[in-house]
Protein backbone atom coordinates (compact mmCIF):
# COMPACT_ATOMS: atom_id res chain seq x y z
CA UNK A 1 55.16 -25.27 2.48
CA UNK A 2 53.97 -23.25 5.16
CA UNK A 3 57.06 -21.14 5.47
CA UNK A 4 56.80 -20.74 1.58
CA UNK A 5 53.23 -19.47 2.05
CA UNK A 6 54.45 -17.67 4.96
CA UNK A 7 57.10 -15.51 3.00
CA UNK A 8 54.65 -14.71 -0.04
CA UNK A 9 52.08 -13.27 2.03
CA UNK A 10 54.84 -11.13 3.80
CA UNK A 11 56.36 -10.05 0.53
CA UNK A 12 52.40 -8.75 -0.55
CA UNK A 13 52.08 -7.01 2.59
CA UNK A 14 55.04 -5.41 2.97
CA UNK A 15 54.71 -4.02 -0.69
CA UNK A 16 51.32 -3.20 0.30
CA UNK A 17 51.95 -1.29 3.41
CA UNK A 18 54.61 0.44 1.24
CA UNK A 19 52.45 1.27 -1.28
CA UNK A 20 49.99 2.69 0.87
CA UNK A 21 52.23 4.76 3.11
CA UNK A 22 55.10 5.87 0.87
CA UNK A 23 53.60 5.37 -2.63
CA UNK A 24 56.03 3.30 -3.56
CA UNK A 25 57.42 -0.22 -2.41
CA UNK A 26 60.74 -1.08 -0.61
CA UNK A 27 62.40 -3.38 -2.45
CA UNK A 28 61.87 -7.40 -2.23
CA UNK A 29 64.02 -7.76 0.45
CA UNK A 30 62.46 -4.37 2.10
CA UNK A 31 58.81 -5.85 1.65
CA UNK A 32 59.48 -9.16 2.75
CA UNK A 33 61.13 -7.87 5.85
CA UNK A 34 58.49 -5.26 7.15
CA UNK A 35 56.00 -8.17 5.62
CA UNK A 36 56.84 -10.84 7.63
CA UNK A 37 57.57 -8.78 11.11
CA UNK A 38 53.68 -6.78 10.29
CA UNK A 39 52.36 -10.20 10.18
CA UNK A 40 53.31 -10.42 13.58
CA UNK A 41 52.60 -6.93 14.64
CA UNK A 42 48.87 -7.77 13.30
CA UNK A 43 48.30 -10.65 14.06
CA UNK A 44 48.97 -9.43 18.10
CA UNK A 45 46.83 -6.33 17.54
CA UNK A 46 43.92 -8.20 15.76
CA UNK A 47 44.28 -10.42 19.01
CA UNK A 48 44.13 -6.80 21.54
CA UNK A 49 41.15 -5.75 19.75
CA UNK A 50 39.41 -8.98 19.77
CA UNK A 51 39.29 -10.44 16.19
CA UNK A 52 40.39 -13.48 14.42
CA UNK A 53 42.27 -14.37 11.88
CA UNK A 54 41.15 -16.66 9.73
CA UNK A 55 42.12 -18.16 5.66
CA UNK A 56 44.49 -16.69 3.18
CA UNK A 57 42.93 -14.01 3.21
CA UNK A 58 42.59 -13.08 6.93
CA UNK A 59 46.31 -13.33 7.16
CA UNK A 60 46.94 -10.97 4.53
CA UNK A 61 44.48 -8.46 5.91
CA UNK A 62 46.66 -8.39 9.20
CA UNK A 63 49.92 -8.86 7.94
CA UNK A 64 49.16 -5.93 6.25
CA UNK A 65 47.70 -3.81 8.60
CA UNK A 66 50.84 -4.92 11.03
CA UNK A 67 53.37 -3.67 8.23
CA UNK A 68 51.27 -0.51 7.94
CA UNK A 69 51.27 0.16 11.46
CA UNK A 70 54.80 -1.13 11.84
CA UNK A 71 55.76 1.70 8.25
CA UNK A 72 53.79 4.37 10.16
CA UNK A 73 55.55 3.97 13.70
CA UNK A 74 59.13 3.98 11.97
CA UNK A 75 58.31 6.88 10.03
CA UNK A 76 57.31 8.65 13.59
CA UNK A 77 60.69 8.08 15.12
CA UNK A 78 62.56 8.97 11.58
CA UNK A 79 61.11 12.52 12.11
């Protein structure tokens, strides 16, 4: 269940971080993808910076910023 759980909250962020740096989404299997590795990314910067991650919520929250972050830096080395 938690893999299940895991994969949703991915799929949000990653459509998320697309939405807010591209205007647009990437696709399920885009989102899911840059989801699920910006979990990751945030949940390690949240850790540098000092805060926790806590709930539903919480994990959302960084997954998302991760996949932001994660949408901004590959949009760096594209250019």
């Amino acid at each position: 269940m938690n893999l299940i759980l895991f994969l949703i909250i991915g799929a949000i962020a990653g459509w998320l971080a697309g939405t807010i740096m591209k205007g647009k989404g990437f696709g399920i299997v885009g989102n899911l993808g840059i989801g699920v590795i910006g979990a990751f990314l945030g949940k390690f910067l949240f850790g540098v910076i000092g805060l926790s991650v806590h709930g539903m919520i919480g994990q959302l929250i960084a997954a998302t910023a991760g996949a932001v972050v994660l949408v901004w830096v590959v949009n760096m080395i594209k250019k």
